[in-house]
N, C-alpha and C. Protein backbone atom coordinates (compact mmCIF):
# COMPACT_ATOMS: atom_id res chain seq x y z
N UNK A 1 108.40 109.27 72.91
CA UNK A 1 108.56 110.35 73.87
C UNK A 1 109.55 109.91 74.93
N UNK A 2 109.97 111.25 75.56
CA UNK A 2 110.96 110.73 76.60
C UNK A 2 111.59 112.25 77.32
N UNK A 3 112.31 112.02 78.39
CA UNK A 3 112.45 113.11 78.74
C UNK A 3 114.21 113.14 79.42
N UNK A 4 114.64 114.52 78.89
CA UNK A 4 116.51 114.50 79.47
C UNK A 4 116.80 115.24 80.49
N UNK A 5 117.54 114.79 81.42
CA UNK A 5 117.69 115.24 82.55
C UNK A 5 118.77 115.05 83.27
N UNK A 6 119.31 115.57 84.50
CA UNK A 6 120.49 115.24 84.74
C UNK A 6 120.27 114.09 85.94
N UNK A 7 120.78 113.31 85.85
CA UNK A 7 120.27 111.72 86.65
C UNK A 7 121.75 111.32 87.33
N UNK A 8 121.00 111.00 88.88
CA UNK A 8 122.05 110.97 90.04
C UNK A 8 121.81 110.11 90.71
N UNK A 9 122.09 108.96 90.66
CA UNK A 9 121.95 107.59 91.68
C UNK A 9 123.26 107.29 92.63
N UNK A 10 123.12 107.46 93.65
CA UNK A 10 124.61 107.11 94.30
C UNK A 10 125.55 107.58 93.68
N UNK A 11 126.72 106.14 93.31
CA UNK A 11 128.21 106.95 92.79
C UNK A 11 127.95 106.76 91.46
N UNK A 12 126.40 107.49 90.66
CA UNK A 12 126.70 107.47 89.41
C UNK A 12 126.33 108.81 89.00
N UNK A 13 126.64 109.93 88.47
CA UNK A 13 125.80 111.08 87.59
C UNK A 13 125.52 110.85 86.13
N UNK A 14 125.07 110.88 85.23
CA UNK A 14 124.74 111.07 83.92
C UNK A 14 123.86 112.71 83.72
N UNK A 15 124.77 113.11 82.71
CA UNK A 15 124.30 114.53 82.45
C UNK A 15 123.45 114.26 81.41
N UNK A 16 122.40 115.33 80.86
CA UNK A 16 121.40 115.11 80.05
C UNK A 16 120.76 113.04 79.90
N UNK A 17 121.09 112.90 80.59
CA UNK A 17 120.22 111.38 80.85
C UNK A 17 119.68 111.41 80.12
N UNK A 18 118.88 109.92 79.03
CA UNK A 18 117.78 109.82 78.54
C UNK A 18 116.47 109.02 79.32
N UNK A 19 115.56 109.53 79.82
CA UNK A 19 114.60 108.55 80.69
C UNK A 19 113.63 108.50 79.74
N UNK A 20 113.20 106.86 79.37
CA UNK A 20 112.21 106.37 79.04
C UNK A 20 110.91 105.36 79.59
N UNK A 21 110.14 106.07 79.28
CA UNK A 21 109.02 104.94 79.71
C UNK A 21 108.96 103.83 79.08
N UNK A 22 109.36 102.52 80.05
CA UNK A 22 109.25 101.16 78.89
C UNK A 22 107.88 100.47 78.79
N UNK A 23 107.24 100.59 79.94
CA UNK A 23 106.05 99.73 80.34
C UNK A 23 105.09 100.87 81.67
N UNK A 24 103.75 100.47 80.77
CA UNK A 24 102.68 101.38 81.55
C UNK A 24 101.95 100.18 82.27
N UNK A 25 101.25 99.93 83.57
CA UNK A 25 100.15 99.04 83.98
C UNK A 25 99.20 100.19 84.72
N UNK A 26 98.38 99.90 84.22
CA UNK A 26 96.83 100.44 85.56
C UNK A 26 96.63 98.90 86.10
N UNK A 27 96.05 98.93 87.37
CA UNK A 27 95.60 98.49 87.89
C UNK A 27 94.13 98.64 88.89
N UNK A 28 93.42 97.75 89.08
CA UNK A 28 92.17 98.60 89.55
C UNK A 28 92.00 97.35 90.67
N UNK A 29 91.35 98.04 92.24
CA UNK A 29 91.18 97.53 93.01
C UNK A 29 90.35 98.06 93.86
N UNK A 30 89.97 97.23 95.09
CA UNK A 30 88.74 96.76 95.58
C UNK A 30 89.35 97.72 97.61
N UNK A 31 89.09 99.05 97.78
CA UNK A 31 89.08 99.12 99.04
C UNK A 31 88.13 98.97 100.07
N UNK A 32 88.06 98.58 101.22
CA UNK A 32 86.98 98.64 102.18
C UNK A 32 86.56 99.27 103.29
N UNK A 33 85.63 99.76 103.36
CA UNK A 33 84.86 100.87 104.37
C UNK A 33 83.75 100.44 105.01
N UNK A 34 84.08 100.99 106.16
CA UNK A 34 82.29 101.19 106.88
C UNK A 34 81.47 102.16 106.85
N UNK A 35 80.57 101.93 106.65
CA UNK A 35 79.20 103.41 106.25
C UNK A 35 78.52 103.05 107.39
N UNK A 36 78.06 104.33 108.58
CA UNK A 36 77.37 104.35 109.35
C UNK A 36 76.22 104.88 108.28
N UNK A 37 74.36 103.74 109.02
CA UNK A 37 73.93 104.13 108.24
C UNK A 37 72.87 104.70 109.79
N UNK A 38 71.33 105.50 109.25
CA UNK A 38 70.80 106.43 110.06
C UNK A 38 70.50 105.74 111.39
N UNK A 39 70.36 104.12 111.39
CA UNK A 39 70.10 103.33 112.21
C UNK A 39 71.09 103.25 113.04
N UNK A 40 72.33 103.60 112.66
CA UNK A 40 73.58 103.41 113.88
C UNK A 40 73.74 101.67 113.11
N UNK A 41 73.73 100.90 112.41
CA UNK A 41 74.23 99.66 111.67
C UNK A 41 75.73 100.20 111.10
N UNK A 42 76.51 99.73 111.27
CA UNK A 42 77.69 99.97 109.82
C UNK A 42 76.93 98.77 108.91
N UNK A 43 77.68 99.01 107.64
CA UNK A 43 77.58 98.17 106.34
C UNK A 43 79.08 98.53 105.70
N UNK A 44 79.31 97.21 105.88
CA UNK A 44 80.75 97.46 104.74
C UNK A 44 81.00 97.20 102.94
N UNK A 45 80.92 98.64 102.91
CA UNK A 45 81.15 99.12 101.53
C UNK A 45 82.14 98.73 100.63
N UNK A 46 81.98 98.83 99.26
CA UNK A 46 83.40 98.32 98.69
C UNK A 46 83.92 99.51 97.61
N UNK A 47 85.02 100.33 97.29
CA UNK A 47 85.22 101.20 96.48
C UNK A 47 86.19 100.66 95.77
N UNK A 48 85.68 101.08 94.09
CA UNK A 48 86.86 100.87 93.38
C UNK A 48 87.95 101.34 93.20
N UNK A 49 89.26 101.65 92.99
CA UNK A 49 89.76 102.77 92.68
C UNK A 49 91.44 102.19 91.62
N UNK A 50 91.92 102.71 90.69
CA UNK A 50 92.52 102.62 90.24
C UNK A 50 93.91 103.39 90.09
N UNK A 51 95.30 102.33 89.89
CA UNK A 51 96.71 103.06 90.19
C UNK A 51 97.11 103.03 88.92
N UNK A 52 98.19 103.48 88.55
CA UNK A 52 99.05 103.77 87.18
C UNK A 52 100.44 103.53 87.73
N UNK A 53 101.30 102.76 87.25
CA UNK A 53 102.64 102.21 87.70
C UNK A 53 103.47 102.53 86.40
N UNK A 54 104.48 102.76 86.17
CA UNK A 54 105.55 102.73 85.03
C UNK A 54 106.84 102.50 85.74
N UNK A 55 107.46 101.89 84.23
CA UNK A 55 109.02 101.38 84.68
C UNK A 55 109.22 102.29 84.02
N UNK A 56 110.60 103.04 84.19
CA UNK A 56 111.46 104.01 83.49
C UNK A 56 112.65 103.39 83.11
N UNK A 57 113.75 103.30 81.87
CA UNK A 57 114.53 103.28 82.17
C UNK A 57 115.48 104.18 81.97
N UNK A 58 116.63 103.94 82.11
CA UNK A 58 117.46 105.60 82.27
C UNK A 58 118.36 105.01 81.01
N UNK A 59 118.80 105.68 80.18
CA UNK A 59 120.15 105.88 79.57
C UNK A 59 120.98 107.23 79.84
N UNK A 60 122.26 106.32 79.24
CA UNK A 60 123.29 107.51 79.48
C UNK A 60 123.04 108.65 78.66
N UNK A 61 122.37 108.60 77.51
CA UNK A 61 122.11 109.68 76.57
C UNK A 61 121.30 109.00 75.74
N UNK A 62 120.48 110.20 74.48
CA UNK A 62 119.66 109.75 73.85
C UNK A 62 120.42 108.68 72.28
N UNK A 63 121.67 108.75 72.44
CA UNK A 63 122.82 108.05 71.54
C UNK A 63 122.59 106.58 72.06
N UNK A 64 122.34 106.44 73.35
CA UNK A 64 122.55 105.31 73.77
C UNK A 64 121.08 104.80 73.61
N UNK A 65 120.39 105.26 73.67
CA UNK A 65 118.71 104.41 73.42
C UNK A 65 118.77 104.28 71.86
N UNK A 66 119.25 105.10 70.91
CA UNK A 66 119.11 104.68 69.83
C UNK A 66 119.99 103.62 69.36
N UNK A 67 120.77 103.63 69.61
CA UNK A 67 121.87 102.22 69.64
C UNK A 67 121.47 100.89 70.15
N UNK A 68 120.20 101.33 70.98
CA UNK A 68 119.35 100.14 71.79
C UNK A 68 120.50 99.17 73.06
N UNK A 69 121.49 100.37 73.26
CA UNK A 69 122.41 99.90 74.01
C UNK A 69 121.70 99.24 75.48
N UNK A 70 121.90 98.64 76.56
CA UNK A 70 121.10 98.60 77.77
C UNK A 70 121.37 99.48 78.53
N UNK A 71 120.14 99.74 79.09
CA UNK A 71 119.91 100.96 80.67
C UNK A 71 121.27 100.70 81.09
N UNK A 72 121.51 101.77 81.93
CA UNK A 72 122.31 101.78 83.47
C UNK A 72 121.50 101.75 84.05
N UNK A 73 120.47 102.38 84.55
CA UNK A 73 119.06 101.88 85.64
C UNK A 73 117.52 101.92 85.23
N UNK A 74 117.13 101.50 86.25
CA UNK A 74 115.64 101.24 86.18
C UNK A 74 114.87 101.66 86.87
N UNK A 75 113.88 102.41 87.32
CA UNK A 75 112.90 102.32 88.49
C UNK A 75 111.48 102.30 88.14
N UNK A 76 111.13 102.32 89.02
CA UNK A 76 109.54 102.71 88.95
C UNK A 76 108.90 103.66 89.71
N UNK A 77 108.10 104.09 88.80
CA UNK A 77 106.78 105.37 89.60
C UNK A 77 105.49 104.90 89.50
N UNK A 78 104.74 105.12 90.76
CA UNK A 78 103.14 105.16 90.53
C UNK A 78 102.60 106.32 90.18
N UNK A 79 101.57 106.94 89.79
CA UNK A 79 100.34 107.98 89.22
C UNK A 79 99.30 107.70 89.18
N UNK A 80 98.47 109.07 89.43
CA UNK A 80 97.46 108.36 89.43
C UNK A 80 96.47 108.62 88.25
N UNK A 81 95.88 107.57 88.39
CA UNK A 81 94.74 107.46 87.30
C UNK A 81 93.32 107.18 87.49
N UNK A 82 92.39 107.76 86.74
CA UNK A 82 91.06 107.75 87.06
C UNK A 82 90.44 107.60 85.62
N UNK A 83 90.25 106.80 84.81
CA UNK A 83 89.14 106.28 83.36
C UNK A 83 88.19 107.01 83.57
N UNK A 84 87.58 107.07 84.50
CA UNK A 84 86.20 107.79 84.55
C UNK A 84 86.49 109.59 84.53
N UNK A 85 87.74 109.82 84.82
CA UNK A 85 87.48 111.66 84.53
C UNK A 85 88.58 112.11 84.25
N UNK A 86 90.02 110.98 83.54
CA UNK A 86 90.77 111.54 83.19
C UNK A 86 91.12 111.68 81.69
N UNK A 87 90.78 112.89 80.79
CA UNK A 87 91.04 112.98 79.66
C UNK A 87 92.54 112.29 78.44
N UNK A 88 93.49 112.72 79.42
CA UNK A 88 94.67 112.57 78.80
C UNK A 88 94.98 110.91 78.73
N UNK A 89 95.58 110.68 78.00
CA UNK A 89 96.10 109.18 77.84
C UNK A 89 97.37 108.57 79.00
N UNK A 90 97.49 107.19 79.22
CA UNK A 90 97.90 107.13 80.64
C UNK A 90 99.83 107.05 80.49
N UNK A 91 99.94 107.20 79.36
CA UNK A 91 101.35 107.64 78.72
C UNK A 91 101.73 109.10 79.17
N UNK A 92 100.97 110.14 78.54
CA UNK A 92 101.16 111.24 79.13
C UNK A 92 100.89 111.51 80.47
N UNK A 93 100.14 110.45 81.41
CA UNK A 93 100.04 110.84 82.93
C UNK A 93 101.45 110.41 83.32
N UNK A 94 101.86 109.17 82.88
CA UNK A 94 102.88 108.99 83.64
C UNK A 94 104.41 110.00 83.26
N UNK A 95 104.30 110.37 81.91
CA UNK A 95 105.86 111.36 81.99
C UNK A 95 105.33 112.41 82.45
N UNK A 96 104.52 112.90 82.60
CA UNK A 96 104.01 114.14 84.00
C UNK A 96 104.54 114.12 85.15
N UNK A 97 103.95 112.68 85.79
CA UNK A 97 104.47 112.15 87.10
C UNK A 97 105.91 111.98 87.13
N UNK A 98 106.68 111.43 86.36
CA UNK A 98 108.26 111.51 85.85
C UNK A 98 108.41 112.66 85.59
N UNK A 99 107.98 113.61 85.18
CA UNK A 99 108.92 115.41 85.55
C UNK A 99 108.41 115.76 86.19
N UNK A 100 107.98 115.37 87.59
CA UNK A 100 107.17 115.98 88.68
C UNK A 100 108.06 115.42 89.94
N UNK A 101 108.70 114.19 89.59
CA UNK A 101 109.45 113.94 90.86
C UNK A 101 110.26 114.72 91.75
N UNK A 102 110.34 114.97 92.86
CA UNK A 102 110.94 115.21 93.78
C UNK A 102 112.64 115.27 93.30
N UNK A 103 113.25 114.31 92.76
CA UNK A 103 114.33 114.02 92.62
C UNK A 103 114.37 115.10 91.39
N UNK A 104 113.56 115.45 90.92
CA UNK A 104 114.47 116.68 89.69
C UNK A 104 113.59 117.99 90.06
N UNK A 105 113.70 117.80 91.18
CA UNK A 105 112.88 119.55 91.40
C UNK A 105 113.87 120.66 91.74
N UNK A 106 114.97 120.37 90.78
CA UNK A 106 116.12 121.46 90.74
C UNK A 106 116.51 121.44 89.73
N UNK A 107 116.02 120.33 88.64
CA UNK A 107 116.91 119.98 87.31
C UNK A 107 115.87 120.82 86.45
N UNK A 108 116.58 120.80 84.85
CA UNK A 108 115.83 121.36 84.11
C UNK A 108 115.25 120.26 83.29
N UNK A 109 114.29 119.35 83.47
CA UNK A 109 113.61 118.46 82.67
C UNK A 109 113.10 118.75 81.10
N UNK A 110 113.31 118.25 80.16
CA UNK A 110 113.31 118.56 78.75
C UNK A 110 112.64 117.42 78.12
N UNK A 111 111.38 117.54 77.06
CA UNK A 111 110.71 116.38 76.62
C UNK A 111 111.74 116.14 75.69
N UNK A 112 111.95 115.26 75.16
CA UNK A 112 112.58 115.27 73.82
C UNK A 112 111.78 114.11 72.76
């Protein structure tokens, strides 16, 4: 999977871009809170909660990923993710989050 788009970094444009997801991580971690409890005590609480990170990389076209030519760029996005109530697989969360960006909320994003 992957998605084409028109991709604009500084002094570069690429029309129909190919963006791929190369690498997915969740990560899960430990935040901390205070719970007032009826006594007026705090107790500090611990919550789990879990992130979703992906590297993207960009090609100039989908000619050029099949050629296994190298990116012109790279970035990364976080998403989020939840094991406990999210159905979909964390592949499809993240090219969600990648046609959801800000940066193509004028483009016409295309799965391919």
């Amino acid at each position: 999977m992957a998605v084409q788009v028109n991709f604009e970094k500084e002094d570069m444009y690429l029309k129909d871009a190919y963006l791929r997801i190369k690498k997915v991580m969740v990560v899960d971690g430990v935040r901390e809170r205070f719970e007032e409890q009826e006594n007026g005590d705090l107790h500090l609480k611990y919550d789990k909660y879990f992130e979703g990170n992906a590297i993207i990389y960009v090609y100039s076209d989908k000619e050029a990923r099949d050629r296994n030519v190298m990116p012109v760029h790279h970035f990364g996005i976080e998403f989020a993710y939840d094991p406990n109530t999210d159905t979909r697989g964390v592949y499809e969360l993240a090219y969600t989050a990648l046609k959801s960006l800000e940066r193509f909320v004028d483009e016409e994003v295309v799965d391919v």
